[in-house]
Protein backbone atom coordinates (compact mmCIF):
# COMPACT_ATOMS: atom_id res chain seq x y z
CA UNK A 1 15.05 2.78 -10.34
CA UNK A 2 17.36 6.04 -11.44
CA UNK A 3 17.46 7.46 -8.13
CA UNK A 4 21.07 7.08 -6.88
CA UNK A 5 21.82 6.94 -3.21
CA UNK A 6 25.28 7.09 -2.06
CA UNK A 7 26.03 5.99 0.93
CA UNK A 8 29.97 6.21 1.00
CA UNK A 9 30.61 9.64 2.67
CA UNK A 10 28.67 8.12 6.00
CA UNK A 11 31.18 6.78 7.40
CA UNK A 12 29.69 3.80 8.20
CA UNK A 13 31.59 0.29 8.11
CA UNK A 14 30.10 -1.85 5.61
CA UNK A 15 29.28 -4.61 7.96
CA UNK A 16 27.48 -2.98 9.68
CA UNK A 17 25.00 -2.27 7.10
CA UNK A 18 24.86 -5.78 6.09
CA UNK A 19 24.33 -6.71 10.04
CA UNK A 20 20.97 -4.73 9.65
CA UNK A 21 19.82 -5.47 6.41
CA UNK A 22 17.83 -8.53 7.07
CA UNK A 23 16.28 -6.60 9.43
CA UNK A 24 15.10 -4.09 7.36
CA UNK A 25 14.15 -6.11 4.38
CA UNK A 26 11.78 -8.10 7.14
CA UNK A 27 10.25 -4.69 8.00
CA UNK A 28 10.00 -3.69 4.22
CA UNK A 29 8.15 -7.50 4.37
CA UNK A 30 6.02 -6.63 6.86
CA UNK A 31 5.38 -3.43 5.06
CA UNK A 32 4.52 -4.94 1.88
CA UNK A 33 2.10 -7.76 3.47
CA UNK A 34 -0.27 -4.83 4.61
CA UNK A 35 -0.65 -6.49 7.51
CA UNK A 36 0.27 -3.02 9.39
CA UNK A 37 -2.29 -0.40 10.08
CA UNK A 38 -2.11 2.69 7.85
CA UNK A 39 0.01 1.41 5.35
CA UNK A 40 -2.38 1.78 2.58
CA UNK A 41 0.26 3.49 0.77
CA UNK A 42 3.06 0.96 -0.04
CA UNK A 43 1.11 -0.69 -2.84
CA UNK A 44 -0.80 1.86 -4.00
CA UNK A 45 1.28 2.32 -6.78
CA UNK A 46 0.54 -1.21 -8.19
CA UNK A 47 -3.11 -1.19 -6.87
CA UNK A 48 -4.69 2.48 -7.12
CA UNK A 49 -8.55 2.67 -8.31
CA UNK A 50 -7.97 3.69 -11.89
CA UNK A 51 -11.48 4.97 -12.17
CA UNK A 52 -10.99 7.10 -9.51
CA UNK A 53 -7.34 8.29 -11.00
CA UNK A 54 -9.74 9.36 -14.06
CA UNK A 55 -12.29 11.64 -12.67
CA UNK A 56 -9.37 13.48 -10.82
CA UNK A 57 -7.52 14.25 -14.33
CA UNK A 58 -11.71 14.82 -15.43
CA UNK A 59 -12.15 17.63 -12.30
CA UNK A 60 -9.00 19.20 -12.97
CA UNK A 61 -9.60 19.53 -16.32
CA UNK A 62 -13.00 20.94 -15.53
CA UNK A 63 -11.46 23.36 -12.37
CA UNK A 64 -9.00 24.56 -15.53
CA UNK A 65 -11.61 25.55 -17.43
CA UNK A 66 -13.84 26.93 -14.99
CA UNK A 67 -11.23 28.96 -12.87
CA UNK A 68 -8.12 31.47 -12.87
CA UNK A 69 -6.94 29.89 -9.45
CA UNK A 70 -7.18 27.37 -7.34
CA UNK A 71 -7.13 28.06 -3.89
CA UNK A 72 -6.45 24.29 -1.80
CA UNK A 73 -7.25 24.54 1.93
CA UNK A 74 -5.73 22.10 4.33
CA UNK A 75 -2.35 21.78 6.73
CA UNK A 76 -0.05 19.41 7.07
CA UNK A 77 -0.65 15.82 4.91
CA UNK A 78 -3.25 17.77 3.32
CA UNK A 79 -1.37 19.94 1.51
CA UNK A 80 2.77 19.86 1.73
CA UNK A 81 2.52 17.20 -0.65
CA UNK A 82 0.60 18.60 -3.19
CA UNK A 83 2.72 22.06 -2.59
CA UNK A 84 5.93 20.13 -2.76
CA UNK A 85 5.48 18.72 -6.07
CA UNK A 86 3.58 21.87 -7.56
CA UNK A 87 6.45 24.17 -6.55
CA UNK A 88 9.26 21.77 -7.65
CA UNK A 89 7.68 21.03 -11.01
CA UNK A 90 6.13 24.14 -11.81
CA UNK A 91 9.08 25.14 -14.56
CA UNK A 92 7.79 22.15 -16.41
CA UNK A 93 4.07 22.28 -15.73
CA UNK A 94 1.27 22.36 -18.60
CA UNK A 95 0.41 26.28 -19.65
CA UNK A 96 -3.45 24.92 -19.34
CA UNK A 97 -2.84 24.85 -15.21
CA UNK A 98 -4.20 26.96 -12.82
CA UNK A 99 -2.37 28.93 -10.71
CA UNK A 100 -2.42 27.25 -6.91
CA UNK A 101 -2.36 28.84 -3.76
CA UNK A 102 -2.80 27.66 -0.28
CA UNK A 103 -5.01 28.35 2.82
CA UNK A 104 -5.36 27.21 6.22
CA UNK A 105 -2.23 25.87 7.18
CA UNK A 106 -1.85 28.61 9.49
CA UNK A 107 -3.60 31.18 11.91
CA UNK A 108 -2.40 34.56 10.64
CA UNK A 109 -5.33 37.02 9.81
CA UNK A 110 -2.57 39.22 7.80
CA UNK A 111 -2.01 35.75 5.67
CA UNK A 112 -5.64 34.96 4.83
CA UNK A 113 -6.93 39.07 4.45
CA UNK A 114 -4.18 39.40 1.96
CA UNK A 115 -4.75 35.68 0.24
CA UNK A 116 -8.93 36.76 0.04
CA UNK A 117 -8.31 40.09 -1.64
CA UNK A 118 -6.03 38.17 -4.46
CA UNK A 119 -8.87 35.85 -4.62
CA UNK A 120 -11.31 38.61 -5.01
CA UNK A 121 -9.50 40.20 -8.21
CA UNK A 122 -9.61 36.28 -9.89
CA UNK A 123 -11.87 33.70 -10.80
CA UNK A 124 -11.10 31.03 -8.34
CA UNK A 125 -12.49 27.57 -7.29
CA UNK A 126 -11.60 25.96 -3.71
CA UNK A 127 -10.36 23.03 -3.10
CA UNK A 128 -10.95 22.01 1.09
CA UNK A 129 -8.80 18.85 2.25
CA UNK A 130 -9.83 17.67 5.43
CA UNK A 131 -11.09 14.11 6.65
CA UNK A 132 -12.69 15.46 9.51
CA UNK A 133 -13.41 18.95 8.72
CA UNK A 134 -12.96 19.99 12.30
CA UNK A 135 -8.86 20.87 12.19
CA UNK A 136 -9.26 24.77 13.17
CA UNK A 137 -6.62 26.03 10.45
CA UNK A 138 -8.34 24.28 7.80
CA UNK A 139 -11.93 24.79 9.17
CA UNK A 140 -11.62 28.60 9.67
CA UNK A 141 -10.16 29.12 5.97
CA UNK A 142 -12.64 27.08 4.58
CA UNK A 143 -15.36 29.51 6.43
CA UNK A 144 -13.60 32.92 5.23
CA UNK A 145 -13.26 31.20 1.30
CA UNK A 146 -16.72 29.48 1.09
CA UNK A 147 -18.33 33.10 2.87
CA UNK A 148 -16.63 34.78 -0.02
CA UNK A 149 -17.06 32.48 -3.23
CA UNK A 150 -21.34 33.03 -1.80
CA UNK A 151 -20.30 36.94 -2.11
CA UNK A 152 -18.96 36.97 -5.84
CA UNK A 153 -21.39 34.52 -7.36
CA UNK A 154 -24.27 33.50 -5.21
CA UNK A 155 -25.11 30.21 -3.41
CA UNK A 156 -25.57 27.83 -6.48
CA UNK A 157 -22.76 28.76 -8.17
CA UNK A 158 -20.48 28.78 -5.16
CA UNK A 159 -21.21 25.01 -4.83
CA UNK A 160 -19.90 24.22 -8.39
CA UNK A 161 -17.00 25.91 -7.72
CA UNK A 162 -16.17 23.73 -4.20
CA UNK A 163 -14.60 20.64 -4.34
CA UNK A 164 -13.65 18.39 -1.23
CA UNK A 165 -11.11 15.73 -0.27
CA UNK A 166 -13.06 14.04 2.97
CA UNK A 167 -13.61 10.98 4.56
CA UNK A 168 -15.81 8.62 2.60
CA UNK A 169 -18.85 8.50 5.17
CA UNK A 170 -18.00 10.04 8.32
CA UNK A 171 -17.24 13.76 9.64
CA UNK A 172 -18.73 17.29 9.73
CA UNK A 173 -17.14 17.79 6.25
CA UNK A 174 -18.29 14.76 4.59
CA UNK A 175 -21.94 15.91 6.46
CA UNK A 176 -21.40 19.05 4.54
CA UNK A 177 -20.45 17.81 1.01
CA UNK A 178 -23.69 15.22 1.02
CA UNK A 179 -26.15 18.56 2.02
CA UNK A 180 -24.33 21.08 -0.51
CA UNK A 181 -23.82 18.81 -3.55
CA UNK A 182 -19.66 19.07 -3.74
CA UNK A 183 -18.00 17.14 -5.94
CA UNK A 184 -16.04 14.96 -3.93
CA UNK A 185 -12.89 12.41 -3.23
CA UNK A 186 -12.06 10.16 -0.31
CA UNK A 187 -9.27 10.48 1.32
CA UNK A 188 -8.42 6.68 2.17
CA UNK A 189 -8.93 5.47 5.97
CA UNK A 190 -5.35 2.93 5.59
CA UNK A 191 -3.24 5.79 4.94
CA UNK A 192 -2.15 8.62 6.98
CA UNK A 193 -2.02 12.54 5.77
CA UNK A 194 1.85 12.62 5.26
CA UNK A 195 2.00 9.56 3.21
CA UNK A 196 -1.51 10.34 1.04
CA UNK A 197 0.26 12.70 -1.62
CA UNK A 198 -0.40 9.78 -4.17
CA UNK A 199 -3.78 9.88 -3.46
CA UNK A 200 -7.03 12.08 -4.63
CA UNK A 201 -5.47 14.26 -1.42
CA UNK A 202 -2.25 15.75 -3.66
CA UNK A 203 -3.47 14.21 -6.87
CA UNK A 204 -6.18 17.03 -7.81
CA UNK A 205 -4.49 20.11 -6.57
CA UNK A 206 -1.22 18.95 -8.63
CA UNK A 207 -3.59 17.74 -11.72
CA UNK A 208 -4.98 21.46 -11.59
CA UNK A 209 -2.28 23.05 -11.47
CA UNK A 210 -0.94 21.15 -15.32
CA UNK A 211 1.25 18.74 -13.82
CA UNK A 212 0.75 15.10 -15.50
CA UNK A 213 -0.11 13.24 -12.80
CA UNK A 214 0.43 9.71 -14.99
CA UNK A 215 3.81 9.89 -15.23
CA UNK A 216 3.74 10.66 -11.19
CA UNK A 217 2.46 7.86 -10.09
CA UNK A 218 4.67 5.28 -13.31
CA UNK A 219 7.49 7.04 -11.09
CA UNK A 220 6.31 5.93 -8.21
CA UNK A 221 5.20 2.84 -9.81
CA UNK A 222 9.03 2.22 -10.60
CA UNK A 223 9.75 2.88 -7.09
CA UNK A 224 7.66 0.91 -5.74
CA UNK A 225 8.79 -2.12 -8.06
CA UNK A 226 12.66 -1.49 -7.14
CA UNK A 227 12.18 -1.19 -3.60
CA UNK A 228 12.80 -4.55 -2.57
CA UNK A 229 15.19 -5.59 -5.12
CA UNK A 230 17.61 -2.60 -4.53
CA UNK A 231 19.95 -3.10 -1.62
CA UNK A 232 20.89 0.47 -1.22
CA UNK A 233 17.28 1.52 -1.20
CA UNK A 234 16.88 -0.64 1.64
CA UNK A 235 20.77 0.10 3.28
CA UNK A 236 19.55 3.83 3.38
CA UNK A 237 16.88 3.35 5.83
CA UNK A 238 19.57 1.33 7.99
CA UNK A 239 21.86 4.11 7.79
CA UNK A 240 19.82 6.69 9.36
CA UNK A 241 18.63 4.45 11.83
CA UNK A 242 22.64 3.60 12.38
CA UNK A 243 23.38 7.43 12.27
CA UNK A 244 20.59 8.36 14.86
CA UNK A 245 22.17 6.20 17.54
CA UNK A 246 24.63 8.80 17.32
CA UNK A 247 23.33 12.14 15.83
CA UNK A 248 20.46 13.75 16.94
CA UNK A 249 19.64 16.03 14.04
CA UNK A 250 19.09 15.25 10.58
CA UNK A 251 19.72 17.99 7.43
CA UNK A 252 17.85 18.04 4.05
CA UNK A 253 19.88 20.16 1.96
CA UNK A 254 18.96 21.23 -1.96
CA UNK A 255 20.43 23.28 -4.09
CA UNK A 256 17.17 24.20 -6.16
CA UNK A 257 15.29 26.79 -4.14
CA UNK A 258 12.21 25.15 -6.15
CA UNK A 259 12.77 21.93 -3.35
CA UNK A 260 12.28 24.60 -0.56
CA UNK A 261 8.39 22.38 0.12
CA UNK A 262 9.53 19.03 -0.99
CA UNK A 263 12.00 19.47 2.48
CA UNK A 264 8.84 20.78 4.34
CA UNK A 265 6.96 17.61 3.59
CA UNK A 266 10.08 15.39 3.98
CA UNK A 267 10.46 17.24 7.46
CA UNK A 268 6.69 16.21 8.70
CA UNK A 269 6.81 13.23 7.31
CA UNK A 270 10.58 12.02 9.46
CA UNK A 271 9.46 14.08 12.18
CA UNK A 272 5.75 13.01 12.63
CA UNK A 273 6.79 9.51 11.83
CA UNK A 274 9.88 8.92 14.28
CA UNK A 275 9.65 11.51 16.75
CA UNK A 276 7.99 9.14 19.58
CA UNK A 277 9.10 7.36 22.82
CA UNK A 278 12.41 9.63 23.16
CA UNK A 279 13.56 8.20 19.85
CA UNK A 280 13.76 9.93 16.55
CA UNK A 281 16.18 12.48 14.57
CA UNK A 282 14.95 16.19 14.58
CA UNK A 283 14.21 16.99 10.91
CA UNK A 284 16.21 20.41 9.15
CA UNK A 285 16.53 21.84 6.01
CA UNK A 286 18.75 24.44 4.45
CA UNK A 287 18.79 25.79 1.28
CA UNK A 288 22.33 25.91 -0.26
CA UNK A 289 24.02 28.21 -1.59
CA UNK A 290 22.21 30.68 0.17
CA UNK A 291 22.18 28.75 3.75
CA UNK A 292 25.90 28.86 3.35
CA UNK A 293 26.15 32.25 4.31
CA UNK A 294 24.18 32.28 7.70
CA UNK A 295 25.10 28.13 8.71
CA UNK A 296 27.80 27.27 7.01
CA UNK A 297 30.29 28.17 10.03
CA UNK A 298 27.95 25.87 12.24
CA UNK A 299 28.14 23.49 9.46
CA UNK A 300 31.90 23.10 8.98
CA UNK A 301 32.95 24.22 12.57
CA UNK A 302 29.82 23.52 14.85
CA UNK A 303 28.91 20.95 17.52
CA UNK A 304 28.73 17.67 15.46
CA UNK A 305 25.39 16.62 16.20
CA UNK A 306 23.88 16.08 12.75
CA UNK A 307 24.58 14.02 9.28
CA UNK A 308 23.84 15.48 5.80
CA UNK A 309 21.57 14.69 3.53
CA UNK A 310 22.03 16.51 0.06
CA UNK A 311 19.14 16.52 -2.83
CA UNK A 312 21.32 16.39 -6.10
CA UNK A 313 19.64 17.62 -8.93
CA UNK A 314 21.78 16.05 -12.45
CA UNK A 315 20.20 18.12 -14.52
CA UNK A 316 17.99 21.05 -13.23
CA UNK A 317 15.87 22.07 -16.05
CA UNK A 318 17.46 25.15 -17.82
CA UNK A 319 20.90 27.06 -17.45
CA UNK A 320 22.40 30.49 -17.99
CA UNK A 321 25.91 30.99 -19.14
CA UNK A 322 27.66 33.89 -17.59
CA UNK A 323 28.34 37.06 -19.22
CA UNK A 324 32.44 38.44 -19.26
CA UNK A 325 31.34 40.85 -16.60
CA UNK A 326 31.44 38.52 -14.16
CA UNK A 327 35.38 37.87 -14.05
CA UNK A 328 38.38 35.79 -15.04
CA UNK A 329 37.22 32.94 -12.47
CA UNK A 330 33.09 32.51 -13.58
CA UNK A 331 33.17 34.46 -17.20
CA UNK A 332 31.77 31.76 -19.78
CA UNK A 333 30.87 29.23 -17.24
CA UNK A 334 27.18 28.03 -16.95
CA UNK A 335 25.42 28.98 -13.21
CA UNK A 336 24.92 25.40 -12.81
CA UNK A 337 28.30 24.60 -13.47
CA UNK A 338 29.20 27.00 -10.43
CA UNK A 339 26.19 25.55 -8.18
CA UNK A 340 27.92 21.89 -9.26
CA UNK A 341 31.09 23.20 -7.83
CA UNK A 342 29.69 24.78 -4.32
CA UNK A 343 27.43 21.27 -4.07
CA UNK A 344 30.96 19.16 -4.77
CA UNK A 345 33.01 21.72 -2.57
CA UNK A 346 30.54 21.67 0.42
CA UNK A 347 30.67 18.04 0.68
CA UNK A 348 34.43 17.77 0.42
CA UNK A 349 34.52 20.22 3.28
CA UNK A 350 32.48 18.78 5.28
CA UNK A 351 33.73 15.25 4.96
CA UNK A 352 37.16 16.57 6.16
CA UNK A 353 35.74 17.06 9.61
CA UNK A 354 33.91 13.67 9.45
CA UNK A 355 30.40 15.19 9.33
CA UNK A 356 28.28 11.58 7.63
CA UNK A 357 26.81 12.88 4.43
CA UNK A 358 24.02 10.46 2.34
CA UNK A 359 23.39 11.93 -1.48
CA UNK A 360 20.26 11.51 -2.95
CA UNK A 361 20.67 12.02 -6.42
CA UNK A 362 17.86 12.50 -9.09
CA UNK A 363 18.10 12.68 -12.81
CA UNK A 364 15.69 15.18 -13.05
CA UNK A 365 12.98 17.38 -11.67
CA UNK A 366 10.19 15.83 -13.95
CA UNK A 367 7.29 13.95 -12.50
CA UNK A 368 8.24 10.55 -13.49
CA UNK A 369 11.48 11.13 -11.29
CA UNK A 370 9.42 13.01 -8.58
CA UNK A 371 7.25 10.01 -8.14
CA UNK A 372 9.95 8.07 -7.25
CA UNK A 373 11.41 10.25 -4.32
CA UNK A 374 8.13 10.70 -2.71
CA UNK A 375 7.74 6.69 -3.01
CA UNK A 376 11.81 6.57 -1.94
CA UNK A 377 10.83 8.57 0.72
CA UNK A 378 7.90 7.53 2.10
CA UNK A 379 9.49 3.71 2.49
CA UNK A 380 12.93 4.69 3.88
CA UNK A 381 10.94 6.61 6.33
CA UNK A 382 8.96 3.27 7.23
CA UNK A 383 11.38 1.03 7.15
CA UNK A 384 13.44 2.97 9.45
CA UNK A 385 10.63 4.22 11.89
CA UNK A 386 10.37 0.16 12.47
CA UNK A 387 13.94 0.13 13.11
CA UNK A 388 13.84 1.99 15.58
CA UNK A 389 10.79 0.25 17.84
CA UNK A 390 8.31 3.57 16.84
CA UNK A 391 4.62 3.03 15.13
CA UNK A 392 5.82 5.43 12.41
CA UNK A 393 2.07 5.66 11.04
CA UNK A 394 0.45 7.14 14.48
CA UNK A 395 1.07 10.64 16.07
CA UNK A 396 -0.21 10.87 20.00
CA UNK A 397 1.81 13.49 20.32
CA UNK A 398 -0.03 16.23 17.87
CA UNK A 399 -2.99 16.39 20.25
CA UNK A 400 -1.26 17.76 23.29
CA UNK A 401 -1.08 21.53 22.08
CA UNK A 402 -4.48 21.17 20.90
CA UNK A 403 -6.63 20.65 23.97
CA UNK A 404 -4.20 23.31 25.54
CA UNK A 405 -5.23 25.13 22.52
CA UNK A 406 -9.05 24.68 23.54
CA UNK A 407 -8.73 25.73 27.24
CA UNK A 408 -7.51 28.97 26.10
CA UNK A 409 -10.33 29.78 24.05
CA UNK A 410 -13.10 28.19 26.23
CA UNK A 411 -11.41 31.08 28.73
């Protein structure tokens, strides 16, 4: 795999990596033998319905043709995937894409009035995500966007231009789709919302938008194939699981404000995944260099109670060379030179007051190499969840604001 992970600025003793590792190739095993519940995901990449893969590139294509916009409706699994790899890759993204935007994932009336009256100026198509179809975010976006697509072009045609990501058989959305006529996907009952992004779920949306979703999932593909042969794949998970014994909060930071939603979905999917039975690292990210100015004396001077994790882009995907206006010390240097000099300066800052820091580096932001971090990912975050004693495919805990939620508005 061409991911890099290095795991010498932890501070971590060698043996005690090795101590764990059989431990966490046996829950990699166990991982692998889909023998756990909801792990649908860790062979997908070898074993994904190809048909299926072909009438999402066929709908996008058709959405492409058919629409200015695609507006995707759904919170959490159902959409910081998708958003994470749209925003990242956009620079690169086929000029036939539609332009994406996103609904539901929250309950601001200012959000959605001034999301419908860019809608209203475009030629749009929807996109709901939701296996029940009940979520309120999701459900109450999907009512203001289906109410208005009626509006602009009438019944029949607002049904051609609605296309759903549902549960195969069951739910008030799947109900829906089957009476209406939407053209549909299944979102798969063996894998959970913030491991789906490699399935119809984050597959269309990021197919719309011009991103080739073939070379996503041969990343992935190539992730999924090194996993197990890879010991520092593997000694990652133990790391954090080593470093949370510890440390009680865990930092994503990137240094390509494009990443800012690939660290929202990495933070649901450590936080939803771990956070259980007392046990668990809270999830943060910080955008550098601009984080630097506002946490960057917590960082260096702070209460110790987090490790580093830092996204290293090799080779970001264009450069600007700077002018002789902008003095002796950066005249003639590239930006990214600079940004390579803050990301190397940060870390040799911070590793003179001991803070643990774990580098993720990738070649480049391309989809191949995407697929492979959200595969990367997805496994450490297993692999370690099991480490720690945690089901790191359930969430109990998600339900308790909701029926508070419910009492208030049955007031």
């Amino acid at each position: 795999m061409d991911l890099r992970i290095d795991l010498l600025k932890t501070g971590i003793p060698e043996d005690e990596i090795k101590g764990l590792r059989s431990e966490a190739l046996a829950a990699y095993g166990d991982l692998k033998s889909g023998k756990l519940e909801f792990s649908g995901w860790v062979n997908l990449p070898e074993s994904y319905d190809k048909k299926e893969f072909e009438d999402i590139i066929a709908i996008a294509d058709e959405i492409k043709k058919k629409c200015e916009a695609l507006i995707v409706i759904g919170i959490g699994g159902s959409y910081l995937g998708a958003r994470a790899v749209i925003e990242a890759l956009a620079y690169n993204a086929d000029p036939s894409g539609v332009e994406v935007r996103f609904a539901g994932n929250n309950m601001s009336a200012v959000y959605h009035e001034e999301l419908l009256d860019w809608a209203s100026k475009r030629d749009i198509c929807v996109c709901v995500v939701s296996k029940s179809g009940t979520t309120t975010e999701p459900a109450m976006a999907f009512a203001l966007f289906k109410d208005m697509l009626i509006k602009k072009y009438g019944i029949e045609e607002a049904r051609s231009r609605i296309y759903a990501v549902t549960d195969a058989c069951k739910g008030v959305m799947r109900e829906e789709v089957d009476k209406e006529g939407y053209k549909s996907f299944v979102v798969p009952d063996d894998t959970g919302g913030r491991y789906s992004v490699l399935t119809p779920v984050g597959l269309l949306p990021i197919a719309a938008a011009g991103i080739d979703i073939r070379s996503l999932m041969e990343g992935a593909l190539s992730a999924c194939k090194s996993y197990g042969q890879n010991a520092s794949l593997t000694d990652y998970a133990v790391c954090r699981y080593l470093l949370s014994q510890s440390k009680q909060i865990e930092i994503f930071e990137y240094y390509e404000p494009s990443l800012q939603y690939f660290a929202e979905w990495l933070k649901q999917l450590f936080g939803e995944s771990e956070g259980k039975e007392g046990k668990g690292l809270f999830p943060a990210s910080l955008s550098f260099s601009a984080d630097l100015h506002s946490m960057g004396q917590f960082l260096q001077e702070g209460n110790q109670i987090f490790f580093e994790n830092v996204i290293d882009v090799l080779n970001p995907p264009t450069d600007l060379i700077l002018p002789d206006s902008a003095g002796s010390l950066l005249a003639g240097r590239s930006i990214n030179a600079v940004n390579r000099a803050a990301l190397n300066g940060v870390i040799a800052a911070h590793r003179s007051v001991g803070i643990p820091i774990v580098k993720v580096e990738i070649p480049e932001l391309t989809p191949y190499f995407f697929g492979q971090m959200i595969y990367f990912f997805e496994m450490t975050c297993a692999i370690t969840g099991l480490l720690m004693g945690v089901d790191p495919f359930n969430q109990p805990g998600v339900e308790g604001y909701k029926s508070e939620m419910k009492k208030e508005l049955m007031k």
